[in-house]
C-alpha atoms as a PDB file:
ATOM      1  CA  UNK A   1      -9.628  15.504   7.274  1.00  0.00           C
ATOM      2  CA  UNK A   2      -9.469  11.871   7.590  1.00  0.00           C
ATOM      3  CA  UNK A   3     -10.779  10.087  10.767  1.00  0.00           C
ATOM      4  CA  UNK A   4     -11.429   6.366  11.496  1.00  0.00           C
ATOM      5  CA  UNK A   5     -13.403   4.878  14.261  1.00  0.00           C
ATOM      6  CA  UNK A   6     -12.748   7.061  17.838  1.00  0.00           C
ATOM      7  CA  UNK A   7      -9.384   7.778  18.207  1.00  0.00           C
ATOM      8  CA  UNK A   8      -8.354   8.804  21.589  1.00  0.00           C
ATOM      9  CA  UNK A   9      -7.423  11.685  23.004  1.00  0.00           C
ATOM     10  CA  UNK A  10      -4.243  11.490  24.651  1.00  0.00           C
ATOM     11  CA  UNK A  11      -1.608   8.270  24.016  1.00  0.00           C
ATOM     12  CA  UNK A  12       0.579   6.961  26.881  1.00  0.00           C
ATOM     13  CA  UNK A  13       3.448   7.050  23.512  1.00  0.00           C
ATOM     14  CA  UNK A  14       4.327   8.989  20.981  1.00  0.00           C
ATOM     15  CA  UNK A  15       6.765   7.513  18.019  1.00  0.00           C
ATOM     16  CA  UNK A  16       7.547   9.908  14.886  1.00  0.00           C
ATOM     17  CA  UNK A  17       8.002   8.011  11.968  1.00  0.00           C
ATOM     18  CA  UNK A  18       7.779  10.998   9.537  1.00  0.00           C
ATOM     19  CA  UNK A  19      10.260  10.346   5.985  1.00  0.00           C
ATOM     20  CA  UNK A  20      10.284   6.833   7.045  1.00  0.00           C
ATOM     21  CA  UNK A  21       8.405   4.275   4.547  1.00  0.00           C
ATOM     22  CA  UNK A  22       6.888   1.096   4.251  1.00  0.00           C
ATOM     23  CA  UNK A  23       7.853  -0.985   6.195  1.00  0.00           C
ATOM     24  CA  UNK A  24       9.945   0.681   8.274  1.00  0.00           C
ATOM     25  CA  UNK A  25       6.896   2.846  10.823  1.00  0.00           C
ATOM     26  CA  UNK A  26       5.494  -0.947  11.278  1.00  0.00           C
ATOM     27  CA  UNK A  27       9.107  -2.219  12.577  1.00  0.00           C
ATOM     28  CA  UNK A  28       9.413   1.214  14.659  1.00  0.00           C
ATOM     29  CA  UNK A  29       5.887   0.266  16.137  1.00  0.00           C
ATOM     30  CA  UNK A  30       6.621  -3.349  16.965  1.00  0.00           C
ATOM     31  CA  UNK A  31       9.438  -2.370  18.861  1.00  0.00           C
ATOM     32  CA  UNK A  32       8.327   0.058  20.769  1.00  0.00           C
ATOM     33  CA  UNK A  33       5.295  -1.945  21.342  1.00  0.00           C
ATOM     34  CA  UNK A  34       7.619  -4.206  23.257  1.00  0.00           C
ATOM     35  CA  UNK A  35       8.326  -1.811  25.912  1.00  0.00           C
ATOM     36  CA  UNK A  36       4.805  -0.645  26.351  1.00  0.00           C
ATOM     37  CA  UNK A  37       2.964  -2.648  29.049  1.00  0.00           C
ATOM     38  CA  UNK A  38      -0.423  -4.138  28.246  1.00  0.00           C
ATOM     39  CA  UNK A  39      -3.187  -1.411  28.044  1.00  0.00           C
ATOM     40  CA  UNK A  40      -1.547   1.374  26.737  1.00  0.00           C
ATOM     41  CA  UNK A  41      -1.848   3.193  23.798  1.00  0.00           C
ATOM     42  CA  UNK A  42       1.143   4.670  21.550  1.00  0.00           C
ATOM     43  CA  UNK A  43       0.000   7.156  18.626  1.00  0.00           C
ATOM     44  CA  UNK A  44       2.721   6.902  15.754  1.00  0.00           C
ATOM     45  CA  UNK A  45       2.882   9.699  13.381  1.00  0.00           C
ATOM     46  CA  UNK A  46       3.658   9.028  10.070  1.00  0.00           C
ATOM     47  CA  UNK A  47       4.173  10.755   6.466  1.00  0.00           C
ATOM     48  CA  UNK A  48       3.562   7.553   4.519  1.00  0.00           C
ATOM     49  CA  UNK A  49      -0.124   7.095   3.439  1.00  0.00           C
ATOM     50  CA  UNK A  50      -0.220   3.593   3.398  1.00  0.00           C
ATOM     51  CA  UNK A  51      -0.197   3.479   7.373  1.00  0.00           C
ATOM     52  CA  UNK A  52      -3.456   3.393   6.970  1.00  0.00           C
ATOM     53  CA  UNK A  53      -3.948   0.039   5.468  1.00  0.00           C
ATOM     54  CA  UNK A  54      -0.353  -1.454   7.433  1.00  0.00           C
ATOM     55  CA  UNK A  55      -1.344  -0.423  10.811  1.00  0.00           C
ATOM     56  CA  UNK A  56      -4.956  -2.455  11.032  1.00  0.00           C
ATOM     57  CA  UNK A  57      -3.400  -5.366   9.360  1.00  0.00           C
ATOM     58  CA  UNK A  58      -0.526  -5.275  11.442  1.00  0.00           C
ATOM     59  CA  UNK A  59      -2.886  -5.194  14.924  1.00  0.00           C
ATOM     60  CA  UNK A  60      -5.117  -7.706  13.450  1.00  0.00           C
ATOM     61  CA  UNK A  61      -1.799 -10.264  12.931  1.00  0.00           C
ATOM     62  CA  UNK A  62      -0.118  -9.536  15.977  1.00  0.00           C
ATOM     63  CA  UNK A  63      -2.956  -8.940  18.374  1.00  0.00           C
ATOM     64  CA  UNK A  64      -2.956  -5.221  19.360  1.00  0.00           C
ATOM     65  CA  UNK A  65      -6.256  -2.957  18.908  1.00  0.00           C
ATOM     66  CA  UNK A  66      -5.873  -0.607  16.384  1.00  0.00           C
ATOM     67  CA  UNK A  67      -7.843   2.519  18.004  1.00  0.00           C
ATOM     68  CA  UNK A  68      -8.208   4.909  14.662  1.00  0.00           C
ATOM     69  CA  UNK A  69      -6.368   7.325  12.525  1.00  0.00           C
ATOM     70  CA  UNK A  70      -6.509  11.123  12.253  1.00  0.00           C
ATOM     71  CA  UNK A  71      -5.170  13.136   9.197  1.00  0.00           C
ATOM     72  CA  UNK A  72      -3.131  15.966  10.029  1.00  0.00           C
ATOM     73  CA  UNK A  73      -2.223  18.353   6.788  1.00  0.00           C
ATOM     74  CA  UNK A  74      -1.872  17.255   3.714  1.00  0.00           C
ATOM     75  CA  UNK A  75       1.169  14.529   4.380  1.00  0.00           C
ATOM     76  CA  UNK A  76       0.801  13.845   8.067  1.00  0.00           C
ATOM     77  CA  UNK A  77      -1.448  10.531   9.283  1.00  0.00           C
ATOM     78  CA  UNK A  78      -1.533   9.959  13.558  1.00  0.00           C
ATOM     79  CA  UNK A  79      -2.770   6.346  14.245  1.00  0.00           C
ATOM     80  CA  UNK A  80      -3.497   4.597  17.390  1.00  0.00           C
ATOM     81  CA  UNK A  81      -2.495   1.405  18.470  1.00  0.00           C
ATOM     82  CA  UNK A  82      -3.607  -0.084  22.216  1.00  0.00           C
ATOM     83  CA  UNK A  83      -0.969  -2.811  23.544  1.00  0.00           C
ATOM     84  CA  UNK A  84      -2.829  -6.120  24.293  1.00  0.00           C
ATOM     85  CA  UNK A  85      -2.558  -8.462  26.939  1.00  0.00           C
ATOM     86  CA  UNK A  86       0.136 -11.357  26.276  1.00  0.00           C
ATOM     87  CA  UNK A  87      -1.472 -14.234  24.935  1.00  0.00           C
ATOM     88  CA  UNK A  88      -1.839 -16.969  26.613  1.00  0.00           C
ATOM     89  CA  UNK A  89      -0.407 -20.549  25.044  1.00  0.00           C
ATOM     90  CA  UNK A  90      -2.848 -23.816  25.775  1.00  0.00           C
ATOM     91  CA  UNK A  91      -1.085 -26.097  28.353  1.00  0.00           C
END
């Protein structure tokens, strides 16, 4: 079973992006991210491996912490994303 970092219990979201592929879980997760307010934490579940490497670089480009992943059976990958604060532009 795969695990990365602590991923948390519970997740104030759930999105199911099983049969969906690149990129399509990281356009699901950027727009549901948009409803979520700032400190909350949406765990996407997705049958597409390569999650694992799109997730973290998505957080990392648009600012959200990426919390961990958990492996689930053979095909089935949870990861956990924690909605960040808006940034703030330099006047």
């Amino acid at each position: 079973m795969l695990e990365t970092e602590a991923p948390p219990e519970r997740a104030d979201g759930h999105l199911d992006t099983l049969g969906l592929y690149c990129p399509l879980p990281i356009i699901k997760t950027a727009a549901r991210m948009r409803g979520m307010r700032p400190g909350e934490t949406l765990e996407v579940i997705s049958s597409d491996r390569v999650i694992l490497v799109d997730m973290p670089a998505w957080c990392r480009s648009s600012g959200n912490a990426y919390l961990g992943a958990r492996q689930a059976g053979e095909r089935e990958f949870h990861v956990f994303v924690r909605k960040a604060a808006p940034r703030k532009h330099p006047a």
